[in-house]
C-alpha atoms as a PDB file:
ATOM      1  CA  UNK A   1     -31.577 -20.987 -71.829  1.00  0.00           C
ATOM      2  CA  UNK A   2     -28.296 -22.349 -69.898  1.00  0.00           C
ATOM      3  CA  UNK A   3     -27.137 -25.905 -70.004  1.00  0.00           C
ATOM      4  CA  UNK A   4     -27.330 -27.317 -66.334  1.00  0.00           C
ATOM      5  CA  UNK A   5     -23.684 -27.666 -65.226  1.00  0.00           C
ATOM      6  CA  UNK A   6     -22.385 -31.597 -64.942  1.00  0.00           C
ATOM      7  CA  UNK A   7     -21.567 -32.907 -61.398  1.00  0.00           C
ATOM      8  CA  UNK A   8     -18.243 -35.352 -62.140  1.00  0.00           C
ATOM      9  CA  UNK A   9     -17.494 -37.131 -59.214  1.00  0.00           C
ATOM     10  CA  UNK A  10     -20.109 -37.134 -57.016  1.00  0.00           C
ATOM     11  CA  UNK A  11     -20.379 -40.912 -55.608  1.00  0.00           C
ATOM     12  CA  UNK A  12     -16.422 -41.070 -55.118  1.00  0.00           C
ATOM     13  CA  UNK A  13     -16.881 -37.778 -53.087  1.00  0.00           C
ATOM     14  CA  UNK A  14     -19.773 -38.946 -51.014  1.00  0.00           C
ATOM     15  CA  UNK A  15     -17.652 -42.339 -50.545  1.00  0.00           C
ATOM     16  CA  UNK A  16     -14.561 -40.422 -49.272  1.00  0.00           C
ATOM     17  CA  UNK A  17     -17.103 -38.257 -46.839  1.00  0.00           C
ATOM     18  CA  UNK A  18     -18.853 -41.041 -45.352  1.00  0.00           C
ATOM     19  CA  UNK A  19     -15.550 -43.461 -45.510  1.00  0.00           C
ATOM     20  CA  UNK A  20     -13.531 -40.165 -43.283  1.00  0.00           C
ATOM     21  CA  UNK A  21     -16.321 -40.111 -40.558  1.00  0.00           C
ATOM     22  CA  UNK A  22     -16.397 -43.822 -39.722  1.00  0.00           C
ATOM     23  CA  UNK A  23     -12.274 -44.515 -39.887  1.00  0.00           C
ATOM     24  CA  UNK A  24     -10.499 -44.013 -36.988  1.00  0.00           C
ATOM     25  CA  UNK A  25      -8.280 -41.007 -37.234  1.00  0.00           C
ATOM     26  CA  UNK A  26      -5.345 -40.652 -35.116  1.00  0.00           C
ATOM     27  CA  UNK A  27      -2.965 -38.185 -36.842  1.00  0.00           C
ATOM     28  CA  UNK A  28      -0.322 -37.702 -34.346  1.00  0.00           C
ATOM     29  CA  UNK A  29       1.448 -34.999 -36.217  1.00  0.00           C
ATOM     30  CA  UNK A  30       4.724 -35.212 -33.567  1.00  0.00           C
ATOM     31  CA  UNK A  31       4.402 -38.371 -34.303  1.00  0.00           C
ATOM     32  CA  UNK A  32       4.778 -37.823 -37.985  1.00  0.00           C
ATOM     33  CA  UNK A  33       7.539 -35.203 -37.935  1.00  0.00           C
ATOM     34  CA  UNK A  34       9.648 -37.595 -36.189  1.00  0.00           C
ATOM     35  CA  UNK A  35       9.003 -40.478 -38.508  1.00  0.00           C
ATOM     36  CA  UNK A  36       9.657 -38.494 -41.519  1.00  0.00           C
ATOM     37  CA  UNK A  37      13.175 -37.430 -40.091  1.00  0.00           C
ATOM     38  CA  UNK A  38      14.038 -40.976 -39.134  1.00  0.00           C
ATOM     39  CA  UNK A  39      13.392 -41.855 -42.777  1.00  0.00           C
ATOM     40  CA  UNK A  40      14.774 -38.761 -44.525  1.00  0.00           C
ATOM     41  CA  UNK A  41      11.926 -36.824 -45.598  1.00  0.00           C
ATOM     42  CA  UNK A  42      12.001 -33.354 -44.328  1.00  0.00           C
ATOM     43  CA  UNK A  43       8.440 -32.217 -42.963  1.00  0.00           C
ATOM     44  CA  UNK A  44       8.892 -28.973 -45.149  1.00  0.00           C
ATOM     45  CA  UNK A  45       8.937 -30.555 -48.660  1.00  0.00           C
ATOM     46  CA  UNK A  46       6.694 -32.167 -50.504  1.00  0.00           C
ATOM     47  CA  UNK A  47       7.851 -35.956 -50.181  1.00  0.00           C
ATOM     48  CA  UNK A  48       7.182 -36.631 -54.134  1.00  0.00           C
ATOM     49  CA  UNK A  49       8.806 -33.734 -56.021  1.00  0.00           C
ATOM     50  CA  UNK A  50      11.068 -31.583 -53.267  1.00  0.00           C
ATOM     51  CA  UNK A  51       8.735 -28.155 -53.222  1.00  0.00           C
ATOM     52  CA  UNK A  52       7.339 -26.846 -50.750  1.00  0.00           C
ATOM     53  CA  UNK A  53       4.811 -28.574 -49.054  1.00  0.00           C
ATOM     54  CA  UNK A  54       1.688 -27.443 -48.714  1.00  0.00           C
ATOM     55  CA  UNK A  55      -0.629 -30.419 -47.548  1.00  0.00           C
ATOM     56  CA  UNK A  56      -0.555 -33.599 -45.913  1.00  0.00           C
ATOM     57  CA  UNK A  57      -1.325 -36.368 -48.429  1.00  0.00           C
ATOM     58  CA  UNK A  58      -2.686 -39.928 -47.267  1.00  0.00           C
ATOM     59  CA  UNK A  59       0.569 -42.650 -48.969  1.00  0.00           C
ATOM     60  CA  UNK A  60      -2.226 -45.455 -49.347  1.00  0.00           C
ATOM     61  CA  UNK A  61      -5.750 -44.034 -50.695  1.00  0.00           C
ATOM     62  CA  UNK A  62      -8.605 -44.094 -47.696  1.00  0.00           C
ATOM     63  CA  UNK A  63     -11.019 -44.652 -50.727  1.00  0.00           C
ATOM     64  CA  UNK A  64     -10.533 -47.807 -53.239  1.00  0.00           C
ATOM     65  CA  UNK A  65     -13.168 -48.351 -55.934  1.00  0.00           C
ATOM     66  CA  UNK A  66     -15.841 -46.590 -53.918  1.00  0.00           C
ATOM     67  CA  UNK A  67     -15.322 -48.493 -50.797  1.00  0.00           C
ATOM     68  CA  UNK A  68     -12.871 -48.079 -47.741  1.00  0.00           C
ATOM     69  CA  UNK A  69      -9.405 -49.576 -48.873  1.00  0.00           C
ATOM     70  CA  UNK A  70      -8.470 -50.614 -45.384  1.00  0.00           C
ATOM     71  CA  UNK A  71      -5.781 -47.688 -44.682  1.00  0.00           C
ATOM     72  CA  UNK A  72      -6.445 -45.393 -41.980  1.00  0.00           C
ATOM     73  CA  UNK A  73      -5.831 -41.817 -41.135  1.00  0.00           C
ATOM     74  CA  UNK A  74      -2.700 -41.923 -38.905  1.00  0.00           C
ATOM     75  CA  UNK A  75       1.263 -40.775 -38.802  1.00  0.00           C
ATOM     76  CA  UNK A  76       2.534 -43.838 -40.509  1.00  0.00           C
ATOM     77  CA  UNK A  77      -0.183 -43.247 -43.566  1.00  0.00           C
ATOM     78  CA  UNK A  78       0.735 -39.704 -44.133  1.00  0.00           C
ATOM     79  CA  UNK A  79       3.299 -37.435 -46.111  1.00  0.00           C
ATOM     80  CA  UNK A  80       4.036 -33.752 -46.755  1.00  0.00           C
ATOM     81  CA  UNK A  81       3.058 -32.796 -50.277  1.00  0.00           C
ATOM     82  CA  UNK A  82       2.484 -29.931 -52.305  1.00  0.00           C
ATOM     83  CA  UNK A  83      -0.625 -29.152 -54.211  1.00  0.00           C
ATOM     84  CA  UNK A  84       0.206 -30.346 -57.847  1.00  0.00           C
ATOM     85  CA  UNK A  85       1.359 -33.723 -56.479  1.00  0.00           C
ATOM     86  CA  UNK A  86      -1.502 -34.227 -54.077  1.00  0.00           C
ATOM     87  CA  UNK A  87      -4.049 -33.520 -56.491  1.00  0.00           C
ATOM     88  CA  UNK A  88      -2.145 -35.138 -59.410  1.00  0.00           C
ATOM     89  CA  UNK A  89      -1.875 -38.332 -57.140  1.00  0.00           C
ATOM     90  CA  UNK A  90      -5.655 -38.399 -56.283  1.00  0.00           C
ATOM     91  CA  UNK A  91      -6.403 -41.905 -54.758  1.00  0.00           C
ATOM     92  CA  UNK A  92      -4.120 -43.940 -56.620  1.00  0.00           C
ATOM     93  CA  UNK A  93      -1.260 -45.947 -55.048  1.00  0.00           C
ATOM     94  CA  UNK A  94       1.895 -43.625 -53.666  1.00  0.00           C
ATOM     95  CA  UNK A  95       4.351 -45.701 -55.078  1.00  0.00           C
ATOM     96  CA  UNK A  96       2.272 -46.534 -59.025  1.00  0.00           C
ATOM     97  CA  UNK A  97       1.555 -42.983 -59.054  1.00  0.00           C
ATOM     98  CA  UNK A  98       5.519 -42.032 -58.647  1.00  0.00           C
ATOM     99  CA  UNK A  99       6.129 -44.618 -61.197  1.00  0.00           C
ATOM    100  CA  UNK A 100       3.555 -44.056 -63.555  1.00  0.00           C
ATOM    101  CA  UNK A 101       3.078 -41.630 -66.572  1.00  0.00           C
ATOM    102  CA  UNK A 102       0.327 -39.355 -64.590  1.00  0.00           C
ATOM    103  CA  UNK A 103       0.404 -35.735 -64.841  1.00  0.00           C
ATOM    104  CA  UNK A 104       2.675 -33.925 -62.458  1.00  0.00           C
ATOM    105  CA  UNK A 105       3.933 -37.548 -61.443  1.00  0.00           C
ATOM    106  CA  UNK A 106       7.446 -37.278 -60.344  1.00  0.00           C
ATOM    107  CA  UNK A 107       8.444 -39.177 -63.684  1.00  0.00           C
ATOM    108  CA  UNK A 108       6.725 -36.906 -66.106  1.00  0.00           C
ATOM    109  CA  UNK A 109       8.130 -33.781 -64.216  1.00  0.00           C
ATOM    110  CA  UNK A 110      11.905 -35.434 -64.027  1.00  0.00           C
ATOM    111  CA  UNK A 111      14.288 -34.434 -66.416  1.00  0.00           C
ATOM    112  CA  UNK A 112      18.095 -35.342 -67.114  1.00  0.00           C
ATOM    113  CA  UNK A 113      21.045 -33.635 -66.117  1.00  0.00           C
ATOM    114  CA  UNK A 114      23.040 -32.459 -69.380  1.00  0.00           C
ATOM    115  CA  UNK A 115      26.799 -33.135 -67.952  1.00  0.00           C
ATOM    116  CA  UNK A 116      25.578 -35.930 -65.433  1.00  0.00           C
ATOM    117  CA  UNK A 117      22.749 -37.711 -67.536  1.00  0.00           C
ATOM    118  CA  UNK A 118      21.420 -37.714 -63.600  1.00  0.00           C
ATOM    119  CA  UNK A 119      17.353 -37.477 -63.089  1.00  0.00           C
ATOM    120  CA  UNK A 120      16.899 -33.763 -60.838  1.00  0.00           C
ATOM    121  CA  UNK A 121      13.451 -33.055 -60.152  1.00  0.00           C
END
């Protein structure tokens, strides 16, 4: 007889449902395209890595240890990303994540320049 498959993740799903329909959401996305160009960040590539960008990923988690973190969905909370880095990222902090030793974190993925010694991604 089959083994009954394992649901992983199931309360920090339900938390991100329930936390999504009671913040306010106000994703302005002209908003965002202009805010990204004033800093830099073209709305084309993923802000983490330089590919193409295929989502948009929330900077600050809406979801902290099961409970709402205090970030909202809006322009200022929100950055192009592609898939690896979005789900590689998950809920944890932007700027630890880019830092960090994740998977498919911008500093496992970098890798030095031979003739420069310069990080490319």
């Amino acid at each position: 007889m089959p083994t009954k498959p394992k649901i992983t993740n199931r309360i920090t799903s339900l938390a991100s449902i329930f936390v999504q329909a009671i913040i306010p959401r106000s994703a302005d996305i002209a908003n965002l395209r202009v805010g990204l160009e004033i800093v830099g960040i073209h709305p084309d590539e993923c802000a983490y890595c330089g590919a193409r960008s295929s989502d948009l990923d929330h900077f600050f988690a809406l979801v902290k240890n099961n409970r709402p973190s205090g970030y909202f969905h809006n322009a200022r909370n929100l950055v192009p990303s592609c898939g690896t880095c979005n789900q590689s990222k998950g809920g944890h902090p932007g700027e630890k994540w880019m830092l960090g030793g994740a998977k498919n974190s911008p500093t496992t993925i970098a890798t030095p320049t031979a003739s420069t010694g310069a990080t490319t991604f």
